[in-house]
PDB file of N, CA and C in Angstrom:
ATOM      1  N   UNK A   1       0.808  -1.200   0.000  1.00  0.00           N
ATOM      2  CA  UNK A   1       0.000   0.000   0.000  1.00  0.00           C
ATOM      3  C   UNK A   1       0.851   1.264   0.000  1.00  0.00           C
ATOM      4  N   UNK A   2       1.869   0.722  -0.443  1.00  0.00           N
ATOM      5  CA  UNK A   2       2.886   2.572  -0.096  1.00  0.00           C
ATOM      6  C   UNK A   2       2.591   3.467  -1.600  1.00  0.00           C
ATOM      7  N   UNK A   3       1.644   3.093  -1.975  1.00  0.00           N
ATOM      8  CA  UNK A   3       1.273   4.436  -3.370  1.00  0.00           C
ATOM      9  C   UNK A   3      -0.393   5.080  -2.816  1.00  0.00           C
ATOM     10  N   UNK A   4      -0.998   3.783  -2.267  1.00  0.00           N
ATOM     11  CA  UNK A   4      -2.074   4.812  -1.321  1.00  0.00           C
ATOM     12  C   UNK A   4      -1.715   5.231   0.105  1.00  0.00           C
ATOM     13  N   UNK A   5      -2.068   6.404  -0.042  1.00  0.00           N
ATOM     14  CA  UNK A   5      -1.382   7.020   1.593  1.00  0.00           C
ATOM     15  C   UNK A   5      -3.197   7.339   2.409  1.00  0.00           C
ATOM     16  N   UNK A   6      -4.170   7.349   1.815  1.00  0.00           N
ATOM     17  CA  UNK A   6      -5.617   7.697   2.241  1.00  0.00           C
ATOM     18  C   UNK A   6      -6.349   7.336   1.167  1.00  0.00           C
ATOM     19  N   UNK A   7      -7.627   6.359   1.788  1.00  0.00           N
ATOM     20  CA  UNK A   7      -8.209   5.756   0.644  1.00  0.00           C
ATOM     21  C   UNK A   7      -9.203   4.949   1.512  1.00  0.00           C
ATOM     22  N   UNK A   8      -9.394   4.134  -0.068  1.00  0.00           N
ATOM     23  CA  UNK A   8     -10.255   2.601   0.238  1.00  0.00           C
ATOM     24  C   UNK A   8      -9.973   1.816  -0.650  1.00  0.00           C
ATOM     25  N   UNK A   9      -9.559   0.443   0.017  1.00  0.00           N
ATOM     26  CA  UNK A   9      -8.757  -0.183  -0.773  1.00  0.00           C
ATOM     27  C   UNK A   9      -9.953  -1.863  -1.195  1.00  0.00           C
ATOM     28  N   UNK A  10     -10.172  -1.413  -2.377  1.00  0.00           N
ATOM     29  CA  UNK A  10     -11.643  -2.629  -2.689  1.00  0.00           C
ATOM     30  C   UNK A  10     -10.991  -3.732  -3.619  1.00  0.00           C
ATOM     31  N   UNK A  11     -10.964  -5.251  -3.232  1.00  0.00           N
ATOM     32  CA  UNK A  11     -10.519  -6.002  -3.123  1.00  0.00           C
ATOM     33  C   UNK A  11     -11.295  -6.942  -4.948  1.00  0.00           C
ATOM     34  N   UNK A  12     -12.858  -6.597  -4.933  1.00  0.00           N
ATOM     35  CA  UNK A  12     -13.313  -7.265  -5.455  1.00  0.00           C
ATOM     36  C   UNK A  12     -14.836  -6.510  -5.384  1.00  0.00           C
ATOM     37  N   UNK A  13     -15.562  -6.726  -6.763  1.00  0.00           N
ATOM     38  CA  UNK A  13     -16.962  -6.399  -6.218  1.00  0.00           C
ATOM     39  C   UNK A  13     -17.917  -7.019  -7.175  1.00  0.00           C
ATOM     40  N   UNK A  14     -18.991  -7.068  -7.684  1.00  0.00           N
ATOM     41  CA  UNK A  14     -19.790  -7.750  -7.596  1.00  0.00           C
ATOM     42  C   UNK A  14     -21.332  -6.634  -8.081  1.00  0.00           C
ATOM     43  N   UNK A  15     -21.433  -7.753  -8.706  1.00  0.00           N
ATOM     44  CA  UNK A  15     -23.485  -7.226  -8.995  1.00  0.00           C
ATOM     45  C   UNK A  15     -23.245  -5.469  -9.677  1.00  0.00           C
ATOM     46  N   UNK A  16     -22.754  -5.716 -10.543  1.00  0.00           N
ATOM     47  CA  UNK A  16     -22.244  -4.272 -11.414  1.00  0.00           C
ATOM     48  C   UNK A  16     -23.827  -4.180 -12.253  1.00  0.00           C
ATOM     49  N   UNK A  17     -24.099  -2.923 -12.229  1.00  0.00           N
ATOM     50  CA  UNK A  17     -25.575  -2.720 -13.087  1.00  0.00           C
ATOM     51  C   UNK A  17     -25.207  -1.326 -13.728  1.00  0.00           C
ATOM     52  N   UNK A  18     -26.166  -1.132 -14.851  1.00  0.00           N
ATOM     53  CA  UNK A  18     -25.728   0.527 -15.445  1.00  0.00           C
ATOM     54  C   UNK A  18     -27.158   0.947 -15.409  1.00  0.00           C
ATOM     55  N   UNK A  19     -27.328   1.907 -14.581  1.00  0.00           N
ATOM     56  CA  UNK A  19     -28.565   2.650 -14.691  1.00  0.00           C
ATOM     57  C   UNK A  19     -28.530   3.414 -16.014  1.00  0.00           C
ATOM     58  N   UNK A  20     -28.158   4.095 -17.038  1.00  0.00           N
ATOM     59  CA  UNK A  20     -27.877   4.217 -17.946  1.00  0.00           C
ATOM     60  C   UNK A  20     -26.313   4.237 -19.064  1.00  0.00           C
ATOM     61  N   UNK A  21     -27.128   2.951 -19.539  1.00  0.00           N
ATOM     62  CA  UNK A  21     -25.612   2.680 -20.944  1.00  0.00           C
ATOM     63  C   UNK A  21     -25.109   3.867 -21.684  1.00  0.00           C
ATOM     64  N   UNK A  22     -26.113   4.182 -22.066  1.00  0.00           N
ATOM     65  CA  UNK A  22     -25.706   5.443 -23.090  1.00  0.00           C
ATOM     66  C   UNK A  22     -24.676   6.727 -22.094  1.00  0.00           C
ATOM     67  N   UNK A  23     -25.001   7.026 -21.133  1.00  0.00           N
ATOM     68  CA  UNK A  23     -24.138   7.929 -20.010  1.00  0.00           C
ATOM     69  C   UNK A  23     -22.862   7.089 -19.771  1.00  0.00           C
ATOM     70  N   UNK A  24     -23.154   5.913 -19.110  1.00  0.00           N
ATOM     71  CA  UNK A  24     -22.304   4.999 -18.449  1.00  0.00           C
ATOM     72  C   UNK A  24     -22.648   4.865 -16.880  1.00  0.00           C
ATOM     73  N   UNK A  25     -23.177   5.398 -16.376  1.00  0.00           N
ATOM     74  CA  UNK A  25     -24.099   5.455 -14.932  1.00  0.00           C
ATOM     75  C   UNK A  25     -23.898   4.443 -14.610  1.00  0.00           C
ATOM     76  N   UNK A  26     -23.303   3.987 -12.944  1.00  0.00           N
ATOM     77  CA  UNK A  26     -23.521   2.314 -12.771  1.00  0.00           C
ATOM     78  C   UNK A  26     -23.035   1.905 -11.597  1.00  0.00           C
ATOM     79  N   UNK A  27     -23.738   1.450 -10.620  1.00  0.00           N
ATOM     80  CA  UNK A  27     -23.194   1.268  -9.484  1.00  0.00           C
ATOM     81  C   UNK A  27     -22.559  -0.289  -8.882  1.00  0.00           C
ATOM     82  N   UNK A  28     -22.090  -0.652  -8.107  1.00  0.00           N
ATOM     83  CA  UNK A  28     -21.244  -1.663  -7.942  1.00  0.00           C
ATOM     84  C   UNK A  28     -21.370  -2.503  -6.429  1.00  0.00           C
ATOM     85  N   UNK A  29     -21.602  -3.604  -5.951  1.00  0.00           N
ATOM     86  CA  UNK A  29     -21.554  -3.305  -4.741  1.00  0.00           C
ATOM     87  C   UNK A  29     -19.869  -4.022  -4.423  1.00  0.00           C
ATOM     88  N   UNK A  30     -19.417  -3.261  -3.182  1.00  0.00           N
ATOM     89  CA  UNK A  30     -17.647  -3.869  -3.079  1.00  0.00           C
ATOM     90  C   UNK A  30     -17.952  -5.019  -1.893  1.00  0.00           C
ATOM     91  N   UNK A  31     -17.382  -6.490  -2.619  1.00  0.00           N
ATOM     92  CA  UNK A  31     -17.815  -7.710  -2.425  1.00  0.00           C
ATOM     93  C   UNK A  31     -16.104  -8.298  -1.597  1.00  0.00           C
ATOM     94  N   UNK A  32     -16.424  -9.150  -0.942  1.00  0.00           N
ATOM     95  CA  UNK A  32     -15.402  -9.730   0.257  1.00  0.00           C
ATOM     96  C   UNK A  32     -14.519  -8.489   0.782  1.00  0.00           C
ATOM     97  N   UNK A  33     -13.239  -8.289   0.548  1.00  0.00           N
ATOM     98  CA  UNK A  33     -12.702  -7.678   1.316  1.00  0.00           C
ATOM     99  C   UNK A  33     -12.596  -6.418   1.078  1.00  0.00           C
ATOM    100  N   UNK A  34     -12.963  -5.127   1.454  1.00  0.00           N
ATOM    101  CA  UNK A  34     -12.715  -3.952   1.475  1.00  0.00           C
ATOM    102  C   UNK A  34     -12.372  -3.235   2.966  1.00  0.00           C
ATOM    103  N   UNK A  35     -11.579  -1.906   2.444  1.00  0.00           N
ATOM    104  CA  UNK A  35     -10.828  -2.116   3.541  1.00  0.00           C
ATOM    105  C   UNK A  35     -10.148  -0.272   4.054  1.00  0.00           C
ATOM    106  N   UNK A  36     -10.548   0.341   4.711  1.00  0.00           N
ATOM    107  CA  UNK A  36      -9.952   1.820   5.384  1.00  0.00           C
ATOM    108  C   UNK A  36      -8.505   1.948   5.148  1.00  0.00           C
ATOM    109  N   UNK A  37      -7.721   2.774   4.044  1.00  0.00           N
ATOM    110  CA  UNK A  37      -6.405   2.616   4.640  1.00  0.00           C
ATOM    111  C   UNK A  37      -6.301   4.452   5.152  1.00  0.00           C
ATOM    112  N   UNK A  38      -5.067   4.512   5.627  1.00  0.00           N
ATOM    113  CA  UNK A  38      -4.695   5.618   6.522  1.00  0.00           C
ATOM    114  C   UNK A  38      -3.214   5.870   6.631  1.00  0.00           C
ATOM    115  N   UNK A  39      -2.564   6.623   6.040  1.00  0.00           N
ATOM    116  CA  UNK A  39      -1.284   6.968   6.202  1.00  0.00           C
ATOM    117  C   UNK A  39      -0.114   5.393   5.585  1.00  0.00           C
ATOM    118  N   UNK A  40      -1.346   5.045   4.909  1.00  0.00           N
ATOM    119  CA  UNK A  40      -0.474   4.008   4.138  1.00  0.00           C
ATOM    120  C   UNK A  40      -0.589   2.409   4.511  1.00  0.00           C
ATOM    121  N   UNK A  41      -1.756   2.761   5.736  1.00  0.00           N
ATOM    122  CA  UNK A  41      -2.054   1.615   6.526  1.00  0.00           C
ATOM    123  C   UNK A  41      -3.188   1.148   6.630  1.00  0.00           C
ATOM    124  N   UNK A  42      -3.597   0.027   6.611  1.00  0.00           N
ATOM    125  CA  UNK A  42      -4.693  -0.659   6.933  1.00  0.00           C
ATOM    126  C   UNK A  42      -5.913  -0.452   8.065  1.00  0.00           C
ATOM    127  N   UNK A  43      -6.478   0.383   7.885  1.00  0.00           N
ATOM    128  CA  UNK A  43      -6.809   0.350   9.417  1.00  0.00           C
ATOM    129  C   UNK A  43      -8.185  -0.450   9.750  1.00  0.00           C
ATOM    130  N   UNK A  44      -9.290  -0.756   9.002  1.00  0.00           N
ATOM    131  CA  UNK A  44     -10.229  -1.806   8.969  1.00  0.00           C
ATOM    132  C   UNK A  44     -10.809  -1.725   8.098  1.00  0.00           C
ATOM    133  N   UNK A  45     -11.332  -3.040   8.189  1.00  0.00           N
ATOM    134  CA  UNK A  45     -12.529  -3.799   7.465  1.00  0.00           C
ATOM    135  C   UNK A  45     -14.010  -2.630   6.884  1.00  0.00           C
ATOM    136  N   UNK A  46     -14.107  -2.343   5.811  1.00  0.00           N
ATOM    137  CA  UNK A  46     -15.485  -1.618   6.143  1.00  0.00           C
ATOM    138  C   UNK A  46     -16.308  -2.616   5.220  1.00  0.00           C
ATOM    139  N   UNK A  47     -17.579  -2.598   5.235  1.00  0.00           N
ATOM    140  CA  UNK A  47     -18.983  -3.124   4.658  1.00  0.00           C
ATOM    141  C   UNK A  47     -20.182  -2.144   4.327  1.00  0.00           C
ATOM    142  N   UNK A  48     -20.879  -2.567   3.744  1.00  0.00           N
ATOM    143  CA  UNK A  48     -21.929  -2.204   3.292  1.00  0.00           C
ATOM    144  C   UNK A  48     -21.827  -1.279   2.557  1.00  0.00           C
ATOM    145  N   UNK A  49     -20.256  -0.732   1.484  1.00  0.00           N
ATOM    146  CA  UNK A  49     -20.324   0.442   0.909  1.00  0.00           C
ATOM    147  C   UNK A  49     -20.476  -0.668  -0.869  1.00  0.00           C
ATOM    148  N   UNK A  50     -20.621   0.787  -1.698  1.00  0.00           N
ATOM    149  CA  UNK A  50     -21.067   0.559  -2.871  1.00  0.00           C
ATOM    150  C   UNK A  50     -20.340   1.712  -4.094  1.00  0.00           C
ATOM    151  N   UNK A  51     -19.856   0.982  -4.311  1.00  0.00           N
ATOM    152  CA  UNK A  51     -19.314   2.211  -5.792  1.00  0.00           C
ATOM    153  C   UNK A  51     -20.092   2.678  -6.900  1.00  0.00           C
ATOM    154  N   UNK A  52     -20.804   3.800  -6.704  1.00  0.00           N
ATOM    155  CA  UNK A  52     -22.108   4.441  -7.576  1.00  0.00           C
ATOM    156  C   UNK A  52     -21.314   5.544  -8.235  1.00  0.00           C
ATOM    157  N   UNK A  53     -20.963   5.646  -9.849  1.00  0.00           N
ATOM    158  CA  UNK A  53     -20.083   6.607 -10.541  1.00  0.00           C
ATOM    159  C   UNK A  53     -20.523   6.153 -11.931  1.00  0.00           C
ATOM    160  N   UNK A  54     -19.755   7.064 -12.865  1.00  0.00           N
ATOM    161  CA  UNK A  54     -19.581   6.795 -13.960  1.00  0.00           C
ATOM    162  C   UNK A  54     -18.606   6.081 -14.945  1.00  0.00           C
ATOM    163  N   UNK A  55     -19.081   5.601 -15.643  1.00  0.00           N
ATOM    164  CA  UNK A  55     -17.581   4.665 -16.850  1.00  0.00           C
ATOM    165  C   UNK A  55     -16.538   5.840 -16.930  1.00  0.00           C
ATOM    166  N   UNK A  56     -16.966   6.667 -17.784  1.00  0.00           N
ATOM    167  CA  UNK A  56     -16.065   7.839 -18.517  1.00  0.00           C
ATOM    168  C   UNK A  56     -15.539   8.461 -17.303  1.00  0.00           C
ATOM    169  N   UNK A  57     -15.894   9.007 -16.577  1.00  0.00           N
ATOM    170  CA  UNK A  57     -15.673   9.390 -15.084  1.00  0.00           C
ATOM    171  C   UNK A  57     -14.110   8.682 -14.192  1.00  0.00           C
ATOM    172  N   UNK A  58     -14.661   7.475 -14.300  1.00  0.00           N
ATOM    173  CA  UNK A  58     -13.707   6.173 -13.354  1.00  0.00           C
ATOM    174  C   UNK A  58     -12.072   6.290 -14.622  1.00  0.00           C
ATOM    175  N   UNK A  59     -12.506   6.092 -16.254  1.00  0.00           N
ATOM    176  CA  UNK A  59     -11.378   5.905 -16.492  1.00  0.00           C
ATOM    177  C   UNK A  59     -10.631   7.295 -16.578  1.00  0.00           C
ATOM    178  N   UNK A  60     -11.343   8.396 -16.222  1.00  0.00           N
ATOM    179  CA  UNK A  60     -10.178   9.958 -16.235  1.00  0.00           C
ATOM    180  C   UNK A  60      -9.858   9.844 -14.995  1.00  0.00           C
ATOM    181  N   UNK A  61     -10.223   8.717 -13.889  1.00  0.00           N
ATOM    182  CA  UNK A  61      -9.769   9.404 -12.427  1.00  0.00           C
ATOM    183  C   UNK A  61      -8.463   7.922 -12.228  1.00  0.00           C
ATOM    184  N   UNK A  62      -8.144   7.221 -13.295  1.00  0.00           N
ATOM    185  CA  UNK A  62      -7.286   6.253 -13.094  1.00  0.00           C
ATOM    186  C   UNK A  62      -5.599   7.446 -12.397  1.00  0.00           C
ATOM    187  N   UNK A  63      -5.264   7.127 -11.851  1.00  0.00           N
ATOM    188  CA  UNK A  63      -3.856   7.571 -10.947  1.00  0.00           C
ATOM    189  C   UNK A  63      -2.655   6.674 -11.761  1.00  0.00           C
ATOM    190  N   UNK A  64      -2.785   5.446 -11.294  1.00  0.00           N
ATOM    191  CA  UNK A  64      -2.024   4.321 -11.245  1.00  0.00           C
ATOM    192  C   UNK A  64      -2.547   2.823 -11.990  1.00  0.00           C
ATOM    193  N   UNK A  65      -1.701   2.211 -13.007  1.00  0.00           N
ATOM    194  CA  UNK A  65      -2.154   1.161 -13.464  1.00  0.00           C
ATOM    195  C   UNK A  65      -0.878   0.592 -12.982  1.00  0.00           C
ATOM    196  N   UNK A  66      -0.933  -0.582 -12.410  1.00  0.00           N
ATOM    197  CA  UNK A  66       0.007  -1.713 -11.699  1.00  0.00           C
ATOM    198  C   UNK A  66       0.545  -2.748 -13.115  1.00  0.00           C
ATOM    199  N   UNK A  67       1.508  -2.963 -12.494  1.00  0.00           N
ATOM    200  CA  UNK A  67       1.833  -4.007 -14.207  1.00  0.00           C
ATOM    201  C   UNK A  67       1.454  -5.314 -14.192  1.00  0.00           C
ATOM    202  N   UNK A  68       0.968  -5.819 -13.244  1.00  0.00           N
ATOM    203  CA  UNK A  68       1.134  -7.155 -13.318  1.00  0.00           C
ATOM    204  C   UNK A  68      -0.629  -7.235 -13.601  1.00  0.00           C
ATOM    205  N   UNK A  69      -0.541  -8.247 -14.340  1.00  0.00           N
ATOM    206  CA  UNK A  69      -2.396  -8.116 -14.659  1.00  0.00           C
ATOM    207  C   UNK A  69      -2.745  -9.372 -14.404  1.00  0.00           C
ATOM    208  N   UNK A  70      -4.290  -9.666 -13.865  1.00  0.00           N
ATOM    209  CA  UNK A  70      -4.653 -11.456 -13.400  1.00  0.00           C
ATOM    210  C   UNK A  70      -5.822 -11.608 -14.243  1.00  0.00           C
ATOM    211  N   UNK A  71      -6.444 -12.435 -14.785  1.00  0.00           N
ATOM    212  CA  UNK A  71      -7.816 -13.171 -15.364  1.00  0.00           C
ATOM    213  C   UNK A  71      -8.397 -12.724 -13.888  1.00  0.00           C
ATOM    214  N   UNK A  72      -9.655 -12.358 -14.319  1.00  0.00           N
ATOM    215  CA  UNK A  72     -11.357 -12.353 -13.256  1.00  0.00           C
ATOM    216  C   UNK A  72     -12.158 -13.221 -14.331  1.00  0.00           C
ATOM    217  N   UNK A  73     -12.672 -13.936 -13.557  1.00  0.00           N
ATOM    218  CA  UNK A  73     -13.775 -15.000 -13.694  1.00  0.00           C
ATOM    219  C   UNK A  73     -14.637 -14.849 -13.069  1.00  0.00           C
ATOM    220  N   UNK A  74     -16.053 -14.553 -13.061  1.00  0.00           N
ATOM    221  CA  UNK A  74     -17.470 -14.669 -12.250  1.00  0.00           C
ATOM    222  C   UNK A  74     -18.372 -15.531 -13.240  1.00  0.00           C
ATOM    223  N   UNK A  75     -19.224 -16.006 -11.997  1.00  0.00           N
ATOM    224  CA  UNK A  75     -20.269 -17.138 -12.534  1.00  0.00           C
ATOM    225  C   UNK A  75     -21.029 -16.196 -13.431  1.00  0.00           C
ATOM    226  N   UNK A  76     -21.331 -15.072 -13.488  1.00  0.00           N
ATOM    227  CA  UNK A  76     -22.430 -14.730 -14.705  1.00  0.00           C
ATOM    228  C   UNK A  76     -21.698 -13.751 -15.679  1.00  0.00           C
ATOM    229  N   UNK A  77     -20.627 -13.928 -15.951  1.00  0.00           N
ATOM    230  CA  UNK A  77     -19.806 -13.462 -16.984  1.00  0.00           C
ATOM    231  C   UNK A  77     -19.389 -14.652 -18.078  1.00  0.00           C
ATOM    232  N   UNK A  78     -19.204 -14.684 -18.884  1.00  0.00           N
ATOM    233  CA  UNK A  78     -18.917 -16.141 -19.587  1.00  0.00           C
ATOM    234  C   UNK A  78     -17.510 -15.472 -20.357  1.00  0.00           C
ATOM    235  N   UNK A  79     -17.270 -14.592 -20.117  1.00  0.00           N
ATOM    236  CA  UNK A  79     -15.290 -14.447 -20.739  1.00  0.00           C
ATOM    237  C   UNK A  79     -14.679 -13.290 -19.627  1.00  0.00           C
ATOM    238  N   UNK A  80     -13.888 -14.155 -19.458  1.00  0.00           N
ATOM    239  CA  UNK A  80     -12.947 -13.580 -18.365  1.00  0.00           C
ATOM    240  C   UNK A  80     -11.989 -12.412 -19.174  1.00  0.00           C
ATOM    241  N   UNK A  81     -11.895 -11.528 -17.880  1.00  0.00           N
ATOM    242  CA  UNK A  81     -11.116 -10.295 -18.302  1.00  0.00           C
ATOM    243  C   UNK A  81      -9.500 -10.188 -17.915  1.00  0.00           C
ATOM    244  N   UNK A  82      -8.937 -10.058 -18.554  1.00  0.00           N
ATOM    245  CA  UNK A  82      -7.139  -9.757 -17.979  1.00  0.00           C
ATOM    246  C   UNK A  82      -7.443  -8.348 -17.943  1.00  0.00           C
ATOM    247  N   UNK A  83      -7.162  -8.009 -16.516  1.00  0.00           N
ATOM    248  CA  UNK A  83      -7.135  -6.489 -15.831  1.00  0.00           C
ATOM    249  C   UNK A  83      -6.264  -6.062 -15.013  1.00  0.00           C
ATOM    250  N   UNK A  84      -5.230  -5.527 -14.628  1.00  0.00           N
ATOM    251  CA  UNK A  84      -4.780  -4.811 -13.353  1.00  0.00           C
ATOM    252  C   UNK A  84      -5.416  -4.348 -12.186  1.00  0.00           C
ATOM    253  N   UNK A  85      -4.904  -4.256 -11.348  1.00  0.00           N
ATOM    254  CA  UNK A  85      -4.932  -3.277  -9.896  1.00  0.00           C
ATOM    255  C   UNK A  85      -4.884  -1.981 -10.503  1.00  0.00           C
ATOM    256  N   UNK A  86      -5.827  -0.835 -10.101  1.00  0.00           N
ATOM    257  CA  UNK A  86      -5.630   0.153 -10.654  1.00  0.00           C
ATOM    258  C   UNK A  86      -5.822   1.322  -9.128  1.00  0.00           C
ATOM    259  N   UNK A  87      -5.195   2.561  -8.779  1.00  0.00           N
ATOM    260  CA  UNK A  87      -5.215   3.514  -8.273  1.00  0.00           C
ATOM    261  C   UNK A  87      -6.629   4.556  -8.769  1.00  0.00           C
ATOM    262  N   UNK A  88      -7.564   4.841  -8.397  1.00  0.00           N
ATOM    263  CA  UNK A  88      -8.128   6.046  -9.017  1.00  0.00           C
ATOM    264  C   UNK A  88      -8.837   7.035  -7.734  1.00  0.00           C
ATOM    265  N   UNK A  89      -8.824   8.114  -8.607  1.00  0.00           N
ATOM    266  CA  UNK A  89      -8.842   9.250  -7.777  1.00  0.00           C
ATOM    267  C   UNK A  89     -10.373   9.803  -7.778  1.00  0.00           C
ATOM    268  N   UNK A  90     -11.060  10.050  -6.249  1.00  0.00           N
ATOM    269  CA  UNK A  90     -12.641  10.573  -6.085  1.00  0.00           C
ATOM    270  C   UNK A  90     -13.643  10.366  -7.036  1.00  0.00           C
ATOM    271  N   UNK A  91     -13.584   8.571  -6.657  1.00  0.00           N
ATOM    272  CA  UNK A  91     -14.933   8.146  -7.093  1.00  0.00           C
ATOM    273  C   UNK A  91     -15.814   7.979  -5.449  1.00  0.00           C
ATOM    274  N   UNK A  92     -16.776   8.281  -6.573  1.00  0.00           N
ATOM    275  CA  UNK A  92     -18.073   7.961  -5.702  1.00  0.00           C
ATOM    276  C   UNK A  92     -18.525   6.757  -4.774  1.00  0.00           C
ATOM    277  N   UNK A  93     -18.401   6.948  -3.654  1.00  0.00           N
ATOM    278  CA  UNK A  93     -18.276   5.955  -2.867  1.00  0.00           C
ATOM    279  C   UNK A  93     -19.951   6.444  -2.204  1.00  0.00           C
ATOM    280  N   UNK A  94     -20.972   5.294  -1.854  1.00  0.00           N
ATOM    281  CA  UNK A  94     -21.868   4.938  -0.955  1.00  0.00           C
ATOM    282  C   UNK A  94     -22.280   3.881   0.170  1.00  0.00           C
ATOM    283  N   UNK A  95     -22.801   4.334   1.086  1.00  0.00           N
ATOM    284  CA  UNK A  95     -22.772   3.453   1.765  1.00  0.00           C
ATOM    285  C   UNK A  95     -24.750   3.260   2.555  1.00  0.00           C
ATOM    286  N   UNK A  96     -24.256   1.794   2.653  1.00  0.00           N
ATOM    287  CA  UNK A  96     -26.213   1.129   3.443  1.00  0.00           C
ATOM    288  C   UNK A  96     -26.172   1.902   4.596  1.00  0.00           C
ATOM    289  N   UNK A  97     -27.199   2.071   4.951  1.00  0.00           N
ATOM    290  CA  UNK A  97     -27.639   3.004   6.299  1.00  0.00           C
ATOM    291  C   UNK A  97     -27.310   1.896   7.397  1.00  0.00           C
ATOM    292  N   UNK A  98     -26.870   2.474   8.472  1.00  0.00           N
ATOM    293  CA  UNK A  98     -26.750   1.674   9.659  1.00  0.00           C
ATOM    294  C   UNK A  98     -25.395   1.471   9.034  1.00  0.00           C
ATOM    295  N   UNK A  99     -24.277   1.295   7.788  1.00  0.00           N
ATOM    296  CA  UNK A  99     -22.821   1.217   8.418  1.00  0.00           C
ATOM    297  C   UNK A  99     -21.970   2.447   8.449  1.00  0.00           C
ATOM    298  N   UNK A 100     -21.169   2.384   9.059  1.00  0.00           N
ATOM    299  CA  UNK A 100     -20.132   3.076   9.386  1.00  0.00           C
ATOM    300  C   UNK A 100     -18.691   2.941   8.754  1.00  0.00           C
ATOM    301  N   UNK A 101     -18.002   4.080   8.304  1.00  0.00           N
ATOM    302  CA  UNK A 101     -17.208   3.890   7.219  1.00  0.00           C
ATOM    303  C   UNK A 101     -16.340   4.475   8.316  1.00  0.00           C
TER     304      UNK A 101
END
């Protein structure tokens, strides 16, 4: 984590929908591990947040593309993607009522 110094560091997510294609509108929910960092550090676990932004949006706020890239596979995708770890800067983050970020 020494390139994020303050953040949220989302591991994986899940159930991606586009409220509108033509915009790119589309929210995300962040699935197993997500996580508070702080001065470069880990500091916990958070839940119940959701990444609600735009396509065009997400790829002007990329920071950092990592070199090493892995296959993602999900059960309702039928072709897997080779992608990186990527850095990006003030996306839209939400969260379920009742958690605490």
């Amino acid at each position: 984590m020494d390139l994020l110094k303050d953040g949220i560091y989302v591991t994986s997510n899940w159930y991606t929908r586009f409220q509108n294609y033509r915009t790119g509108d589309f929210s995300t929910l962040c699935r197993d591990n997500t996580f508070l960092i702080e001065n470069g550090e880990i500091k916990g676990a958070i839940k119940g947040v959701r990444i609600s932004d735009n396509l065009l949006r997400i790829f002007n706020s990329i920071d950092y593309l990592f070199k090493e890239r892995k296959w993602i596979k999900w059960w309702e995708v039928s072709i897997p993607t080779l992608i990186s770890s990527m850095i990006l800067n003030n996306v839209y983050i939400t969260k379920a009522q009742g958690y605490s970020i």
